[in-house]
PDB file of N, CA and C in Angstrom:
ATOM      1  N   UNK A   1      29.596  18.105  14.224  1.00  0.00           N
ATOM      2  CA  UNK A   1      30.060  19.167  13.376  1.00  0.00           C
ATOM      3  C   UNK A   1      29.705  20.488  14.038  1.00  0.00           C
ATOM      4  N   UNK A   2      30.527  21.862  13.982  1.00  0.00           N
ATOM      5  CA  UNK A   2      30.325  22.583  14.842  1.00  0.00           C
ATOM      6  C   UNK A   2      30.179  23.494  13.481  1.00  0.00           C
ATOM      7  N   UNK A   3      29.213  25.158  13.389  1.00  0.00           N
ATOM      8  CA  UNK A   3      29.762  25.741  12.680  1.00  0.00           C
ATOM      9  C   UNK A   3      30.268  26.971  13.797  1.00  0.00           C
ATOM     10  N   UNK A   4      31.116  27.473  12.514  1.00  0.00           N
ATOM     11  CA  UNK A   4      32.111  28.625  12.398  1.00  0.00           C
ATOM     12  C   UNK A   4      30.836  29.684  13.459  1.00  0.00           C
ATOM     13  N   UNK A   5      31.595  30.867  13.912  1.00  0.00           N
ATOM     14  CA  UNK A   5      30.565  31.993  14.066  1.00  0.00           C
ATOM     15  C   UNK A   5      30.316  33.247  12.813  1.00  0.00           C
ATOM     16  N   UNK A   6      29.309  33.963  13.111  1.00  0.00           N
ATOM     17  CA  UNK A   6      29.018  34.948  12.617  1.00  0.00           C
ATOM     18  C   UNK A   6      29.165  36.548  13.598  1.00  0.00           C
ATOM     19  N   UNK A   7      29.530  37.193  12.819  1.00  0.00           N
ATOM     20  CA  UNK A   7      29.804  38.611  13.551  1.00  0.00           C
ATOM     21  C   UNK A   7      29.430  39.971  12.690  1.00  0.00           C
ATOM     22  N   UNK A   8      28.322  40.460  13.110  1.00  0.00           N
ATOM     23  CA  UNK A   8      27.127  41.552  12.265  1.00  0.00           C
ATOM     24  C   UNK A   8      27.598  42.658  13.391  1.00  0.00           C
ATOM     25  N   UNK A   9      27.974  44.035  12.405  1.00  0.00           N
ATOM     26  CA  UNK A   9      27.614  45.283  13.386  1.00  0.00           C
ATOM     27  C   UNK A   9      26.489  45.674  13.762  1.00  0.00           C
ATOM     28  N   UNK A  10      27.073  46.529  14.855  1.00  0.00           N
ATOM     29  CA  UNK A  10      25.623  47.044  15.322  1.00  0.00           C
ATOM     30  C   UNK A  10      24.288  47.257  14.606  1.00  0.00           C
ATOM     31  N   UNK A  11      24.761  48.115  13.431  1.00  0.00           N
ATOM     32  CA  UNK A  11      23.639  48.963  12.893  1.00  0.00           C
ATOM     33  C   UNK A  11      22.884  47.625  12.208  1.00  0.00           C
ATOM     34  N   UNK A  12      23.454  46.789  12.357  1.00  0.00           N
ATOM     35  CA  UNK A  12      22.545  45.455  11.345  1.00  0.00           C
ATOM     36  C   UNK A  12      22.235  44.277  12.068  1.00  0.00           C
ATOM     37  N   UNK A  13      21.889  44.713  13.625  1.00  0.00           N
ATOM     38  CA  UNK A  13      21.386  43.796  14.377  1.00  0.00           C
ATOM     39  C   UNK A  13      20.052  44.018  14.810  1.00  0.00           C
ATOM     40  N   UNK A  14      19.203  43.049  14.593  1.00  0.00           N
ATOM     41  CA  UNK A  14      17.414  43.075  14.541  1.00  0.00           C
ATOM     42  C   UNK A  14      17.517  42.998  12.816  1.00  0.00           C
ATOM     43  N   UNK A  15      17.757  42.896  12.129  1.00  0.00           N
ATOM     44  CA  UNK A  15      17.658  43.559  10.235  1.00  0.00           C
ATOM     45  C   UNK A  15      17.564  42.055  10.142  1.00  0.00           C
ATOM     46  N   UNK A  16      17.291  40.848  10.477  1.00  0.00           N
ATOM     47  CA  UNK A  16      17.152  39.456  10.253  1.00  0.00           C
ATOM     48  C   UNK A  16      17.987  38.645   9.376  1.00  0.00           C
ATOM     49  N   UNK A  17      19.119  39.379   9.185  1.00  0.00           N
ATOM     50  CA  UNK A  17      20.419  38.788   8.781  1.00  0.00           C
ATOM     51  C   UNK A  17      20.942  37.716   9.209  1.00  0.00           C
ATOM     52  N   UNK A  18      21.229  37.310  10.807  1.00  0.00           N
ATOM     53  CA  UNK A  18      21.616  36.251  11.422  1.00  0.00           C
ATOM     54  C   UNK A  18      20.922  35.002  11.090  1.00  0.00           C
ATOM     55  N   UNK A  19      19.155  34.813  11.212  1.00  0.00           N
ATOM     56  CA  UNK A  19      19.018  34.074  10.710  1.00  0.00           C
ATOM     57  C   UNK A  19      18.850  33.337   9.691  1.00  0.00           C
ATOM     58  N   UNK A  20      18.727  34.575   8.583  1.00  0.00           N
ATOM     59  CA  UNK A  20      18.670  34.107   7.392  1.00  0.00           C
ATOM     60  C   UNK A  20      20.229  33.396   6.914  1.00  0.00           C
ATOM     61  N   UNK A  21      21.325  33.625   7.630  1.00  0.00           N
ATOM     62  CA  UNK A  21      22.980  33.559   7.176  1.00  0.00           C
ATOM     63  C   UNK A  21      22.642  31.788   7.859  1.00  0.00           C
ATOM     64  N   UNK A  22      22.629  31.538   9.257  1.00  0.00           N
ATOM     65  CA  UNK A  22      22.205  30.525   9.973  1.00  0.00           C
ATOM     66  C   UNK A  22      21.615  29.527   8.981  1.00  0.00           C
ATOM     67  N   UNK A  23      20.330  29.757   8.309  1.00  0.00           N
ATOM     68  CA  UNK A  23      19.555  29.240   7.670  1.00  0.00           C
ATOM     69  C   UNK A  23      20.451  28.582   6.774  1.00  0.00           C
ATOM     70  N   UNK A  24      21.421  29.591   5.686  1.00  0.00           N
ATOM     71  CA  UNK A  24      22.294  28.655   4.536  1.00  0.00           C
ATOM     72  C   UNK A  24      22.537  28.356   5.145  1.00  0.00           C
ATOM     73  N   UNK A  25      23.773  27.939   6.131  1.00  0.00           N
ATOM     74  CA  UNK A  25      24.325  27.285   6.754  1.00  0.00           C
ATOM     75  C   UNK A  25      24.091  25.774   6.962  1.00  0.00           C
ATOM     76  N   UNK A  26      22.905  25.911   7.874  1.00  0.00           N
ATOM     77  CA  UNK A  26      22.397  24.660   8.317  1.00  0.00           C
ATOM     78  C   UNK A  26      21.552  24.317   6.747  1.00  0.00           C
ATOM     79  N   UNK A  27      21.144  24.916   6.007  1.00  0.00           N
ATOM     80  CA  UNK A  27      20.501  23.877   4.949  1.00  0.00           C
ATOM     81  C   UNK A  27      21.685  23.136   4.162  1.00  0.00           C
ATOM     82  N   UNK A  28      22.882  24.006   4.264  1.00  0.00           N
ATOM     83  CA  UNK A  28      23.981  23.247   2.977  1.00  0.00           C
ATOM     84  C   UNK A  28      24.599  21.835   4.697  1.00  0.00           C
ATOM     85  N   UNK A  29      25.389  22.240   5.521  1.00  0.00           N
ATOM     86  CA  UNK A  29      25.413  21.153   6.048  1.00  0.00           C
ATOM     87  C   UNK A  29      24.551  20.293   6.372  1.00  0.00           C
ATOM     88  N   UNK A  30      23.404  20.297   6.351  1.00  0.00           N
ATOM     89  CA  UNK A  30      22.850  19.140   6.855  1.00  0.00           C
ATOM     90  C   UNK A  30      22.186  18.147   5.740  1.00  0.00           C
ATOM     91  N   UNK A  31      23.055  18.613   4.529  1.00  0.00           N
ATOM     92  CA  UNK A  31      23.318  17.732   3.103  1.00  0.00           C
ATOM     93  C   UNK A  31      24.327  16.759   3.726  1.00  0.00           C
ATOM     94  N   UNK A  32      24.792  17.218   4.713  1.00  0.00           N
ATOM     95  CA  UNK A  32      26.253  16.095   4.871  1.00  0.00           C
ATOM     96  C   UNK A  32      26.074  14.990   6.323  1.00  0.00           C
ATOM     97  N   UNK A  33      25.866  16.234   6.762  1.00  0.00           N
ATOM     98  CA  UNK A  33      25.707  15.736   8.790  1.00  0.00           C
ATOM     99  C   UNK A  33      24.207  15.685   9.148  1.00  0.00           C
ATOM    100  N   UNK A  34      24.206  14.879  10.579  1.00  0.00           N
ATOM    101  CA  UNK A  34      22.553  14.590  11.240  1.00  0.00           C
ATOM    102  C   UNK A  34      22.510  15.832  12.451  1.00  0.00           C
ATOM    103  N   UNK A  35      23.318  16.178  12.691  1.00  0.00           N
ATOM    104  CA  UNK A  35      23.825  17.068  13.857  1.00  0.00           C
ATOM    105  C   UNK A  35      24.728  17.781  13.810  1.00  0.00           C
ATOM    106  N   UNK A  36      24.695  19.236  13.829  1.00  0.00           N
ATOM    107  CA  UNK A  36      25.372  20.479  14.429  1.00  0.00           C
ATOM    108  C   UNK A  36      25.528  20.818  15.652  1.00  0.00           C
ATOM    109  N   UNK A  37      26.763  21.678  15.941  1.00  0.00           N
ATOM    110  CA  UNK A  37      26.681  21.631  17.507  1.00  0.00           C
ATOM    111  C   UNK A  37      26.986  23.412  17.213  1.00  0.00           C
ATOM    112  N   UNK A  38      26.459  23.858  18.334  1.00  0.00           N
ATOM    113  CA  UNK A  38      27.667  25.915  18.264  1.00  0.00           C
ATOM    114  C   UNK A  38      28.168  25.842  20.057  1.00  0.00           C
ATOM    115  N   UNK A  39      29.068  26.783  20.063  1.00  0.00           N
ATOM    116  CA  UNK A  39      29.396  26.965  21.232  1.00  0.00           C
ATOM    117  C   UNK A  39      29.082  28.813  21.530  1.00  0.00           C
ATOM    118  N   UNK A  40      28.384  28.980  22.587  1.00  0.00           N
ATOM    119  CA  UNK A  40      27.727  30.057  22.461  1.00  0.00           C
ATOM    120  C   UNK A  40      28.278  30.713  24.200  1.00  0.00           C
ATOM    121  N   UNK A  41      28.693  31.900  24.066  1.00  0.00           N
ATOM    122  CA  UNK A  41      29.172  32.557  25.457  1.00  0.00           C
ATOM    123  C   UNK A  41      27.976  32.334  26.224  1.00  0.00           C
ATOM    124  N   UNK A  42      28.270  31.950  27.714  1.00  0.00           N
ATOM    125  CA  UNK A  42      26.886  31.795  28.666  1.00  0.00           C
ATOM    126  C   UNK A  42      26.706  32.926  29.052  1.00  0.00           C
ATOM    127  N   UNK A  43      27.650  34.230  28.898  1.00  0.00           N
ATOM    128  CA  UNK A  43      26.723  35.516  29.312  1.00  0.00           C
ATOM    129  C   UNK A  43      25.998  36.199  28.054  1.00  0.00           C
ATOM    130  N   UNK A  44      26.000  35.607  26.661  1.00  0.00           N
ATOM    131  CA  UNK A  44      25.829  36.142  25.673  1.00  0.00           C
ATOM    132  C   UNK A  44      24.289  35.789  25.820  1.00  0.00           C
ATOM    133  N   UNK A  45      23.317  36.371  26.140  1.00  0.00           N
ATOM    134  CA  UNK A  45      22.239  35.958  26.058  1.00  0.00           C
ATOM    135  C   UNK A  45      21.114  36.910  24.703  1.00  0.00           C
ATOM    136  N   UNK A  46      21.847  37.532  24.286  1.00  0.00           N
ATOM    137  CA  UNK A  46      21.433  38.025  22.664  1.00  0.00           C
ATOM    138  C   UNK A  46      21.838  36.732  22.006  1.00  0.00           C
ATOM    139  N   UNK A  47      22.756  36.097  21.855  1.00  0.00           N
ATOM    140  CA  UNK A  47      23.489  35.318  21.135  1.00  0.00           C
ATOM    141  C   UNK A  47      22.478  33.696  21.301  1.00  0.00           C
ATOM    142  N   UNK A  48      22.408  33.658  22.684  1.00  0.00           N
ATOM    143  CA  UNK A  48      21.820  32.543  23.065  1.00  0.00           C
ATOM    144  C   UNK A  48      20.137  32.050  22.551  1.00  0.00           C
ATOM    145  N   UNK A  49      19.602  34.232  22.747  1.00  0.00           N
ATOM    146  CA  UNK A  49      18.124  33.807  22.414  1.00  0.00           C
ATOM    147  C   UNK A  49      17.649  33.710  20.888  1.00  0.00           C
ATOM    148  N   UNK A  50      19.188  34.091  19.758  1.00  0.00           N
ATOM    149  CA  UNK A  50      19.174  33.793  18.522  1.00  0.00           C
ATOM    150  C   UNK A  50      19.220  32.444  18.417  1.00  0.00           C
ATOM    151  N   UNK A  51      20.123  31.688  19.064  1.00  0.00           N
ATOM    152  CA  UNK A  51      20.251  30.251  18.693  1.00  0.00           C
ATOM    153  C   UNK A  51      18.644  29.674  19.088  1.00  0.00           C
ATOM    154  N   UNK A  52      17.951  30.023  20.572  1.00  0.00           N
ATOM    155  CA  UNK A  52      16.890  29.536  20.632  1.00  0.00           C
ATOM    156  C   UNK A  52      15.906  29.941  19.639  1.00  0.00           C
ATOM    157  N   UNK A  53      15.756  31.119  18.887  1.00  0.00           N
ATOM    158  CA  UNK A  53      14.688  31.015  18.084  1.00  0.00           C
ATOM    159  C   UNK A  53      15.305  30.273  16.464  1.00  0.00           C
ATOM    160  N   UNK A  54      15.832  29.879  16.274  1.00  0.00           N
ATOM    161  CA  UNK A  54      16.455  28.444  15.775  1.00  0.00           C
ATOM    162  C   UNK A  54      16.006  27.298  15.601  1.00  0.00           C
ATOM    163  N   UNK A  55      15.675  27.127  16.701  1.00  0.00           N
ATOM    164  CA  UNK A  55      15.218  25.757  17.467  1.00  0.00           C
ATOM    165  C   UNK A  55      16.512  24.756  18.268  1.00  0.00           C
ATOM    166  N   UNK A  56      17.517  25.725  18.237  1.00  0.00           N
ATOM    167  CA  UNK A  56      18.553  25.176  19.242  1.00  0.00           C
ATOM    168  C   UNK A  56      18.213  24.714  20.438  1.00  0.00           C
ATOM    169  N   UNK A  57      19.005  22.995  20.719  1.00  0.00           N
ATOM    170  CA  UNK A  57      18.442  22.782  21.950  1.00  0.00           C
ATOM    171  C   UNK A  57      19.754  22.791  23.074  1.00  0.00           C
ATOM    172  N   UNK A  58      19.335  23.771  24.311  1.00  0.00           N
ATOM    173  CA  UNK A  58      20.542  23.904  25.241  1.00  0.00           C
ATOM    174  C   UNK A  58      21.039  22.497  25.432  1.00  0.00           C
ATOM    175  N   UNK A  59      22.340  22.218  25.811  1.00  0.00           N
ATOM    176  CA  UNK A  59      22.783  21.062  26.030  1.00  0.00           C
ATOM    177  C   UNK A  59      23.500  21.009  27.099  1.00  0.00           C
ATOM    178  N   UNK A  60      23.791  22.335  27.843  1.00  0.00           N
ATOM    179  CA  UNK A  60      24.339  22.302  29.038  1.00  0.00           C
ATOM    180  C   UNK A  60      26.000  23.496  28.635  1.00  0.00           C
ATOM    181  N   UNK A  61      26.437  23.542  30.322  1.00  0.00           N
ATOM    182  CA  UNK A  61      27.519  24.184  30.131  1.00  0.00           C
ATOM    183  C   UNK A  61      28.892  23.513  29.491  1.00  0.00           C
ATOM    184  N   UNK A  62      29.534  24.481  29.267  1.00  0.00           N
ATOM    185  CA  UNK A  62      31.203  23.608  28.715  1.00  0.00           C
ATOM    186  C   UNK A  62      31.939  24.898  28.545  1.00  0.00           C
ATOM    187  N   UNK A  63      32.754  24.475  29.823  1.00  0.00           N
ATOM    188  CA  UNK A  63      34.052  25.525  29.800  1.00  0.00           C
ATOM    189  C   UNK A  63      35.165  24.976  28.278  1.00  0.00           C
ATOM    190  N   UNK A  64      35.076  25.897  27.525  1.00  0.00           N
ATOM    191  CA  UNK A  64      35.699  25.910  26.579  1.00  0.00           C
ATOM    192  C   UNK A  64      37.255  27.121  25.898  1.00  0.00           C
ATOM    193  N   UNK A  65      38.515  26.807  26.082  1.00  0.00           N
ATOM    194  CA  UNK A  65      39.916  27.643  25.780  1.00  0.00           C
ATOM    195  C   UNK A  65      39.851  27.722  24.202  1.00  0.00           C
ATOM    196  N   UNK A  66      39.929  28.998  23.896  1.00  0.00           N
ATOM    197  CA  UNK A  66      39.483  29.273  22.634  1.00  0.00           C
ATOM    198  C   UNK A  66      41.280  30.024  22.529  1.00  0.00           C
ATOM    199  N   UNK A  67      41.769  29.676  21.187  1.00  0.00           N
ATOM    200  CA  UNK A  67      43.163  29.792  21.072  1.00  0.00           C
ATOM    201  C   UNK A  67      44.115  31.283  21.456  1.00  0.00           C
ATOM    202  N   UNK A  68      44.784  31.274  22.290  1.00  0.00           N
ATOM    203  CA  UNK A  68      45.240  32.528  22.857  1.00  0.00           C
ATOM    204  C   UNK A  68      44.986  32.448  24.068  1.00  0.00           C
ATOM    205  N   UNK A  69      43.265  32.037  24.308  1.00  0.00           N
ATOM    206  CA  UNK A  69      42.553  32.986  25.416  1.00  0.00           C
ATOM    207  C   UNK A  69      42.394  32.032  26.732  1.00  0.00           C
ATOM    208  N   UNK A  70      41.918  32.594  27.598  1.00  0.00           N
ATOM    209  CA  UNK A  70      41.633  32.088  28.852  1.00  0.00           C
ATOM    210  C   UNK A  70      40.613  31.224  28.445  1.00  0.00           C
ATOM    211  N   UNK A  71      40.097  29.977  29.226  1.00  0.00           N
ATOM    212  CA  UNK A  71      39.034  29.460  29.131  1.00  0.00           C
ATOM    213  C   UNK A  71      37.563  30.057  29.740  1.00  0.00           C
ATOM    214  N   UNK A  72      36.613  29.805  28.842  1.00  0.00           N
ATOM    215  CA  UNK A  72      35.070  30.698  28.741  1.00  0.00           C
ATOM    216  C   UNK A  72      34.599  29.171  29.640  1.00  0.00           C
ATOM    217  N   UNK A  73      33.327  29.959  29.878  1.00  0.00           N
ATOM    218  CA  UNK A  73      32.482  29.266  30.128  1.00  0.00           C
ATOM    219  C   UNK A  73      31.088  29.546  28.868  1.00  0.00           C
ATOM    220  N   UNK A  74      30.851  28.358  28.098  1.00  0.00           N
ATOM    221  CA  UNK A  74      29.681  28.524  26.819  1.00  0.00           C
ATOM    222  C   UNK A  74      28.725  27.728  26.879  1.00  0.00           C
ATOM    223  N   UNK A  75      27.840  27.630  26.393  1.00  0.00           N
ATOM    224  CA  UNK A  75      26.898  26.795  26.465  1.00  0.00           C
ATOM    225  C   UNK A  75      26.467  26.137  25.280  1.00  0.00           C
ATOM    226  N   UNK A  76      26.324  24.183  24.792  1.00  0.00           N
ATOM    227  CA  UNK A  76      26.471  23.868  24.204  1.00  0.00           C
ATOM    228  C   UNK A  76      25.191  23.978  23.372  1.00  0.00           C
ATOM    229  N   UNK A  77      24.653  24.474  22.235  1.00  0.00           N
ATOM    230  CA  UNK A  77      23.637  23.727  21.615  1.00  0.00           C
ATOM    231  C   UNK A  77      23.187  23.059  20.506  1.00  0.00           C
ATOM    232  N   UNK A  78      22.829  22.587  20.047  1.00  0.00           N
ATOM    233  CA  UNK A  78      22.398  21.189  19.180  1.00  0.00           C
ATOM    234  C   UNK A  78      21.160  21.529  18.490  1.00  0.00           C
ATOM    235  N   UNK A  79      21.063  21.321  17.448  1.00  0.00           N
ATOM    236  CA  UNK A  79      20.374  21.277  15.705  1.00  0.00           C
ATOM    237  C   UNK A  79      20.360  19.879  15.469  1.00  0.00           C
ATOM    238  N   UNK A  80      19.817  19.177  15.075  1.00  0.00           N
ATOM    239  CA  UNK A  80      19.602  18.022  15.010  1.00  0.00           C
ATOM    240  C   UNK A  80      18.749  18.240  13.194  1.00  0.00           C
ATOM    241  N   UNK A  81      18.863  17.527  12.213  1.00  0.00           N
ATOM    242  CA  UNK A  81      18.510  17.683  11.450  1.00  0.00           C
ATOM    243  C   UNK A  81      16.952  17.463  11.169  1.00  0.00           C
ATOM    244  N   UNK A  82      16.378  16.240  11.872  1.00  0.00           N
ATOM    245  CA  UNK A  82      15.290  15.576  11.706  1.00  0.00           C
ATOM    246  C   UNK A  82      14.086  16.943  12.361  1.00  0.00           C
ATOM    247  N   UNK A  83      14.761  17.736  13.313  1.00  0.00           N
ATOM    248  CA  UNK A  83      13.973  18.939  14.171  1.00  0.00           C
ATOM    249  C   UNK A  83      14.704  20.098  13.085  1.00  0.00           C
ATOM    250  N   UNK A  84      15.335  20.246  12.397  1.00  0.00           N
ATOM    251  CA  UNK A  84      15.260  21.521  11.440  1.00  0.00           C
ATOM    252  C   UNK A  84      14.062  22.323  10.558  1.00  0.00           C
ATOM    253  N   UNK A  85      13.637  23.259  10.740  1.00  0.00           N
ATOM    254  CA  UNK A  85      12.802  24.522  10.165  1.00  0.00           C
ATOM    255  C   UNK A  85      12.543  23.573   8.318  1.00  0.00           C
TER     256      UNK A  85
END
């Protein structure tokens, strides 16, 4: 199961919004699923070191074509329920 993204302006980045939004997220799915996956830009490394304080575990690269666009290169990571906060 993958979720959706999130997208916060500027002025409300550091304000601990992301993880608290993250947090519902993963507490209502993982009523359903054992595992989440996100796909995260590999130059996004704001993006990346949110998922790591998470407890996201890198899973490696994956060039991924997101509809319209050229294919990215992202990096996969994994939530596992049994390792959830």
């Amino acid at each position: 199961m993958f979720i959706g993204y999130t997208f916060y302006g500027t002025k409300f980045w550091g304000k601990g919004i992301n993880p608290q939004i993250k947090k519902l997220m993963l507490d209502y799915i993982f009523q359903f699923v054992d595992t989440v996956y996100f796909h995260v830009g590999k130059d996004n490394i704001r993006s990346r070191i949110a998922m790591e304080k998470l407890g996201a575990e890198n899973k490696g690269e994956h060039e991924i074509a997101y509809f319209g666009e050229p294919s990215r290169m992202n990096i996969l990571y994994q939530i596992k329920k049994e390792n959830w906060l």
